[in-house]
C-alpha atoms as a PDB file:
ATOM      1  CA  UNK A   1      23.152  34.440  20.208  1.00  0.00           C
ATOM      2  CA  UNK A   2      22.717  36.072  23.258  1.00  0.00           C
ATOM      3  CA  UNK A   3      19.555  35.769  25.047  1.00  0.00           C
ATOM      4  CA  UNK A   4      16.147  37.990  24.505  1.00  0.00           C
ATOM      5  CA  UNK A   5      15.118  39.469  27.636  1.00  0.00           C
ATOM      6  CA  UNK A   6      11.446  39.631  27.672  1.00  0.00           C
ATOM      7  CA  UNK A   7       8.468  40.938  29.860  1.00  0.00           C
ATOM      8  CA  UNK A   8       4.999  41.225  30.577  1.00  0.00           C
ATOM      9  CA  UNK A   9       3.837  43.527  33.451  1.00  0.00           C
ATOM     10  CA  UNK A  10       0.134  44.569  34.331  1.00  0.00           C
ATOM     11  CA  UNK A  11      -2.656  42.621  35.898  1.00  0.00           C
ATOM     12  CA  UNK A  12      -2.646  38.414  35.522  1.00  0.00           C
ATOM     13  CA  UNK A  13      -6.395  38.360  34.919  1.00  0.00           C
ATOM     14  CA  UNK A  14      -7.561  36.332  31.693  1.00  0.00           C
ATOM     15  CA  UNK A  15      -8.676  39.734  30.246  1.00  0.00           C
ATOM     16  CA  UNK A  16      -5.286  40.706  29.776  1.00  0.00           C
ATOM     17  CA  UNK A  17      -4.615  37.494  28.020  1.00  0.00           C
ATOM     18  CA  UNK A  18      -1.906  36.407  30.192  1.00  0.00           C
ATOM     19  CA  UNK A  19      -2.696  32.911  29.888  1.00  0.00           C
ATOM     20  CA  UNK A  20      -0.807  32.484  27.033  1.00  0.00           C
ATOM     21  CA  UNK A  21       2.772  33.493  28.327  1.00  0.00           C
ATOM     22  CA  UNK A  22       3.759  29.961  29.412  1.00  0.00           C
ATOM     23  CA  UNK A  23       2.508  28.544  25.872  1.00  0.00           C
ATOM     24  CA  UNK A  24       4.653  31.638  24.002  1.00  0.00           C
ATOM     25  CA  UNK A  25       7.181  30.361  26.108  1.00  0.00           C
ATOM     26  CA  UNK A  26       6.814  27.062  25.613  1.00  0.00           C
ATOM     27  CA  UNK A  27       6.946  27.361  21.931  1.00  0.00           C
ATOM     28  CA  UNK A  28       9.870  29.256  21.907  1.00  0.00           C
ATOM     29  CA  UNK A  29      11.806  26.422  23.627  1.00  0.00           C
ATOM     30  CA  UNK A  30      10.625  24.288  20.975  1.00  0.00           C
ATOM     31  CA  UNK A  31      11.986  27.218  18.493  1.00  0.00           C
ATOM     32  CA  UNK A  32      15.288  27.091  20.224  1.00  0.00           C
ATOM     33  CA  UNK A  33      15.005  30.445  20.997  1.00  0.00           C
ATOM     34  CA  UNK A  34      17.377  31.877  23.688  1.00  0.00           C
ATOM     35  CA  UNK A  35      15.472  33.975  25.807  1.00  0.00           C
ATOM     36  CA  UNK A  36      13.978  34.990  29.135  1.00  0.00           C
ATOM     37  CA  UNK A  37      10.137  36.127  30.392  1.00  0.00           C
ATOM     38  CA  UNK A  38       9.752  37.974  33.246  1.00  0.00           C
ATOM     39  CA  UNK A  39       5.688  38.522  34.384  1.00  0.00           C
ATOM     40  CA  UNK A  40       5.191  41.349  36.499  1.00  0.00           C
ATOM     41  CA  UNK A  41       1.838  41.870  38.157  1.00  0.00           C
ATOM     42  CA  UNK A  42      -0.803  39.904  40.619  1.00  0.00           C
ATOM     43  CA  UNK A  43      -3.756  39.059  39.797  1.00  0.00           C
ATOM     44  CA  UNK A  44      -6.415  35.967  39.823  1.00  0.00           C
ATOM     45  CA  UNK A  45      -4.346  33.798  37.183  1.00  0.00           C
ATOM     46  CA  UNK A  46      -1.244  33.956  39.256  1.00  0.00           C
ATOM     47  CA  UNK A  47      -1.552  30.806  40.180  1.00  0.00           C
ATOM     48  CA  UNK A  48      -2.547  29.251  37.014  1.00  0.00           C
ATOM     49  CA  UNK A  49       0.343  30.714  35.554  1.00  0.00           C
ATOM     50  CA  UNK A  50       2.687  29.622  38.275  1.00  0.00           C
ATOM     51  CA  UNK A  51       1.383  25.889  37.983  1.00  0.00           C
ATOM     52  CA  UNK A  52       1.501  25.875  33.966  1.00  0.00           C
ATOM     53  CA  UNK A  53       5.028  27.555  34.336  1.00  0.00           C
ATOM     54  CA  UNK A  54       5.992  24.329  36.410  1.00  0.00           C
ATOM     55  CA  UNK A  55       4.077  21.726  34.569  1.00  0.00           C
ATOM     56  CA  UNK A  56       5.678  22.716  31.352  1.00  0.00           C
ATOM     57  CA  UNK A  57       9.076  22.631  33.269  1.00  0.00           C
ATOM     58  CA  UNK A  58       9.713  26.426  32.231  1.00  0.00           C
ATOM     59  CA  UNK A  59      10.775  27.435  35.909  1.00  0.00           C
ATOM     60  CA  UNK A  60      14.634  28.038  34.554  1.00  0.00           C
ATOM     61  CA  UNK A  61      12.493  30.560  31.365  1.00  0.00           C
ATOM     62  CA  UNK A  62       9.621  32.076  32.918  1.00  0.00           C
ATOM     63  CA  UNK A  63      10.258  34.035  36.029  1.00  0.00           C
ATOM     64  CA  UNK A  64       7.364  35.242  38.170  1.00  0.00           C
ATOM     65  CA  UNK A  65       8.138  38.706  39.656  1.00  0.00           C
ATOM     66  CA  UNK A  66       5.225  39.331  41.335  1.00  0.00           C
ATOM     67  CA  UNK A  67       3.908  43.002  42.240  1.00  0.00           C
ATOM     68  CA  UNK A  68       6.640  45.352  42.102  1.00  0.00           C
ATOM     69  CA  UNK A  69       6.505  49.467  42.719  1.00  0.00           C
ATOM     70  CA  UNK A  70       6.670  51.477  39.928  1.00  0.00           C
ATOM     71  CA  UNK A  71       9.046  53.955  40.435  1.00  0.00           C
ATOM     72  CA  UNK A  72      12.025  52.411  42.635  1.00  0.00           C
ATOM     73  CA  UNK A  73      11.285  48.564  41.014  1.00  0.00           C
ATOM     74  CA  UNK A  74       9.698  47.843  37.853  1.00  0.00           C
ATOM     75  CA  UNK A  75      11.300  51.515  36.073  1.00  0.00           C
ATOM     76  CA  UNK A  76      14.864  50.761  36.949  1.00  0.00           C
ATOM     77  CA  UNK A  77      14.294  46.955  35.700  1.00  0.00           C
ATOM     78  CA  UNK A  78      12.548  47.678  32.544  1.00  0.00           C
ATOM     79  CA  UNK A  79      15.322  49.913  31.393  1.00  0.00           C
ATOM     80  CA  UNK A  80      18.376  48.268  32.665  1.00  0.00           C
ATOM     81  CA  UNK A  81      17.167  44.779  31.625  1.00  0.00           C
ATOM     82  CA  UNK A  82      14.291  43.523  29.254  1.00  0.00           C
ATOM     83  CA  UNK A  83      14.478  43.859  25.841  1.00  0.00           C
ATOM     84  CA  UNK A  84      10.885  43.922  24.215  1.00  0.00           C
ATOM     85  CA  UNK A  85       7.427  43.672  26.340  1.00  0.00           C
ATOM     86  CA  UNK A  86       5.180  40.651  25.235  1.00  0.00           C
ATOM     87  CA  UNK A  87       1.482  42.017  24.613  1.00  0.00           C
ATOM     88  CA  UNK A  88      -1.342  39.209  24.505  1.00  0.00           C
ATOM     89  CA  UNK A  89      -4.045  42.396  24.848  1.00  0.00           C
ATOM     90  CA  UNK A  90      -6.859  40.508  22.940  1.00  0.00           C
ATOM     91  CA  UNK A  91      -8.951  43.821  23.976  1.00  0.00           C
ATOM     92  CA  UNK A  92      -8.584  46.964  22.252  1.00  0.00           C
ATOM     93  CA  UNK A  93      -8.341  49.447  25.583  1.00  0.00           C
ATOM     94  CA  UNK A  94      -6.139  51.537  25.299  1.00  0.00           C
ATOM     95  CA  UNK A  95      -3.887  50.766  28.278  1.00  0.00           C
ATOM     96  CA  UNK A  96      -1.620  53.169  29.692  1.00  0.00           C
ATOM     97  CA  UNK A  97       1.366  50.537  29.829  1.00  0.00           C
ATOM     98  CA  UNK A  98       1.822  50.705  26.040  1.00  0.00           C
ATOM     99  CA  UNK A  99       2.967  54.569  26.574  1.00  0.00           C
ATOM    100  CA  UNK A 100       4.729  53.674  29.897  1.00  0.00           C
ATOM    101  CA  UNK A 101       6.502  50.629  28.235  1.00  0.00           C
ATOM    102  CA  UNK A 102       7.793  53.264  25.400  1.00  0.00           C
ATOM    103  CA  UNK A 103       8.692  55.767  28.241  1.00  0.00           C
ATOM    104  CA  UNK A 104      10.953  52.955  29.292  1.00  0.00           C
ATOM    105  CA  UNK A 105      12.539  53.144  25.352  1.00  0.00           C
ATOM    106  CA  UNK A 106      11.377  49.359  25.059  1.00  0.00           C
ATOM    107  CA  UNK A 107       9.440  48.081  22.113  1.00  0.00           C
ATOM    108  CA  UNK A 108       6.523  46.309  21.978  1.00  0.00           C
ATOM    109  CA  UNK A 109       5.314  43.020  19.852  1.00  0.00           C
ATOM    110  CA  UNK A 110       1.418  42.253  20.963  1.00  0.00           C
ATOM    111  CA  UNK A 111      -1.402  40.616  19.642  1.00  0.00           C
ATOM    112  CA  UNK A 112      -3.424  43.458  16.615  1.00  0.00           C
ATOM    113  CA  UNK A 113      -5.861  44.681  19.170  1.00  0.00           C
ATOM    114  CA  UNK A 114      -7.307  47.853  18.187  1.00  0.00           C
ATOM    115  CA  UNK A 115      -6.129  50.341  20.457  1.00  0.00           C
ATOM    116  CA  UNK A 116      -1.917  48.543  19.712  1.00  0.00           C
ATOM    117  CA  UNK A 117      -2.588  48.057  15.946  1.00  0.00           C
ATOM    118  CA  UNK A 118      -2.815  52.072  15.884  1.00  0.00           C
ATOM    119  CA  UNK A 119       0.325  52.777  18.464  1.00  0.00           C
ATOM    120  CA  UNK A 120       2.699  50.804  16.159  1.00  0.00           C
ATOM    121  CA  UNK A 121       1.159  52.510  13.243  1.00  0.00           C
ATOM    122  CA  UNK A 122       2.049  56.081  14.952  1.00  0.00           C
ATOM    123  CA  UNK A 123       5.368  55.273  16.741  1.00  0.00           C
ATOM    124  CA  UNK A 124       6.844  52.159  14.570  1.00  0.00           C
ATOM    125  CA  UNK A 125       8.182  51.400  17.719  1.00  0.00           C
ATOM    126  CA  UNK A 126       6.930  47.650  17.643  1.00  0.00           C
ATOM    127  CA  UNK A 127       5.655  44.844  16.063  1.00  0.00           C
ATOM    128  CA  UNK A 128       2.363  42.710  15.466  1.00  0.00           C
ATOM    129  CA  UNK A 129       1.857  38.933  15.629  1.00  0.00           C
ATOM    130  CA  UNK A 130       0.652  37.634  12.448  1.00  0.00           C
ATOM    131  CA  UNK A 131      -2.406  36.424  14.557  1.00  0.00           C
ATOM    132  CA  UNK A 132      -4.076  35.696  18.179  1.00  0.00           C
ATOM    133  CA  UNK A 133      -2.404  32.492  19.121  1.00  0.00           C
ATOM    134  CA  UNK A 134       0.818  31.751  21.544  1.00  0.00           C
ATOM    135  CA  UNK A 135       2.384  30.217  18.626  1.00  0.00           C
ATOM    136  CA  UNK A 136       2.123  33.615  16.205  1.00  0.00           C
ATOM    137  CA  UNK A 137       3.783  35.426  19.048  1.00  0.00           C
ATOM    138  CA  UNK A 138       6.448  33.258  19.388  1.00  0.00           C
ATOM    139  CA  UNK A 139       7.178  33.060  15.214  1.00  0.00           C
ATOM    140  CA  UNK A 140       7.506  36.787  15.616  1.00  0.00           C
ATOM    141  CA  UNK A 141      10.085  36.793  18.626  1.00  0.00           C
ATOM    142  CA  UNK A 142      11.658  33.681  17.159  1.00  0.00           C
ATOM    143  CA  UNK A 143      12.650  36.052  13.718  1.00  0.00           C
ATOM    144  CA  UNK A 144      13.347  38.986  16.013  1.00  0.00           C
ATOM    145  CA  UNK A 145      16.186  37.033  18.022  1.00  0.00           C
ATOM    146  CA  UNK A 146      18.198  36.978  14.743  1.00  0.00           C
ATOM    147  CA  UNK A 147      17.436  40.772  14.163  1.00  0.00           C
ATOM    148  CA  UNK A 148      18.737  42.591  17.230  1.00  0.00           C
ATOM    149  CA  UNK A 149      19.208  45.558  15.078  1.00  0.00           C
ATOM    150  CA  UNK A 150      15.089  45.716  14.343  1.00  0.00           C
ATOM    151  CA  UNK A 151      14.808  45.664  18.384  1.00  0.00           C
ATOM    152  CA  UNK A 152      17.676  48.226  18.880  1.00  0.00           C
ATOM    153  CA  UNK A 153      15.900  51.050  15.940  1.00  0.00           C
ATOM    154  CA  UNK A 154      12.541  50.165  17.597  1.00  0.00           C
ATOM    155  CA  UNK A 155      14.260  51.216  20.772  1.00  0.00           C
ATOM    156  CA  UNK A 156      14.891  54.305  19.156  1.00  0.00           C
ATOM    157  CA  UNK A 157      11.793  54.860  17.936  1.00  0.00           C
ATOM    158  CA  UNK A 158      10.181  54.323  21.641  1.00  0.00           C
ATOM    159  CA  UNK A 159      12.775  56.726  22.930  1.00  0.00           C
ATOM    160  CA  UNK A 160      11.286  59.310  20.044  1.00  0.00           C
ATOM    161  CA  UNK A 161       7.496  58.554  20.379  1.00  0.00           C
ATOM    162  CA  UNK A 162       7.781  58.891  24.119  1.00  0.00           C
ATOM    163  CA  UNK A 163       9.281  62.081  24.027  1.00  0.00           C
ATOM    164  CA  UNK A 164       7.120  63.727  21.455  1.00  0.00           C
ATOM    165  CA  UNK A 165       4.028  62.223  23.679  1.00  0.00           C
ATOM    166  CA  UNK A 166       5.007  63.611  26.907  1.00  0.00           C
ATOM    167  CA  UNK A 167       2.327  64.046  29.141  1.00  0.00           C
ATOM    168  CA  UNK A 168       3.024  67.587  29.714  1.00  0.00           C
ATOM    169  CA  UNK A 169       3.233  68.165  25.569  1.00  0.00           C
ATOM    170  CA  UNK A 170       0.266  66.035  24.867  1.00  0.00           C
ATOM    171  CA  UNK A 171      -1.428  68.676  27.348  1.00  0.00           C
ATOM    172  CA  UNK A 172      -0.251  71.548  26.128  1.00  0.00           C
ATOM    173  CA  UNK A 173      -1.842  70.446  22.466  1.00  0.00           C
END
């Protein structure tokens, strides 16, 4: 099967959860799951994550991007190569890179935080791990790998969710 293209992009602080990306990943090896993670971001668990990344011998798996811009780096990326954004939110906020990461037509599969438990609800354009560990995360990418038609429709459903939430329209109402 071809490889799964993933992501994570925001801040690498422990708030965010990011912590658990090299165990996800690490538990999808053990899965046999083809894939890729790409982390996007700075922050104060760079380093931790760069060290775990190594020390689990993930370096070929997990790539660390590092801050990128926006509009000319992360945009063209996100739609030209990942496939679905890893969310290990623990918090409900409701962060603006679920709506930016369905702007991008890419679905999301996160932890059930509040605020991410109600955006798949409204857009279907995702999925939720079963619970709040690495390992319930990777169950749910490991059964999506053999789905791509569930990623591709979810795609869709970004594409249509994004559109119908438009800054400009969301305004307007």
């Amino acid at each position: 099967a071809d490889r799964l293209t993933l992501f994570f992009s925001g801040r690498l602080t422990g708030m965010k959860g990011v912590d658990c990306l090299p165990a996800v990943a690490k538990h999808l090896t053990v899965l046999r799951v083809p894939f890729t993670l790409h982390i996007c971001g700075t922050g104060d668990r760079d380093s931790y994550l760069r060290s775990t990344i190594n020390d689990l011998g993930l370096d070929e798996l997990v790539i660390m991007r590092g801050a990128l811009d926006f509009q000319d780096e992360l945009l063209p990326l996100a739609k030209n190569t990942f496939d679905v954004f890893i969310c290990t939110h623990r918090q409900g906020d409701p962060s603006a890179t679920y709506l930016e990461t369905l702007g991008c037509v890419i679905p999301i599969l996160g932890y059930a935080n509040e605020a991410l438990d109600g955006l798949i609800a409204s857009s279907n354009a995702g999925w939720l791990a079963s619970g709040y560990e690495p390992r319930d995360l990777a169950q749910r990418i490991s059964e999506l790998s053999s789905d791509r038609h569930s990623i591709r429709a979810a795609s869709f459903r970004a594409a249509a969710f994004a559109k119908d939430n438009a800054f400009e329209k969301t305004f307007e109402q």
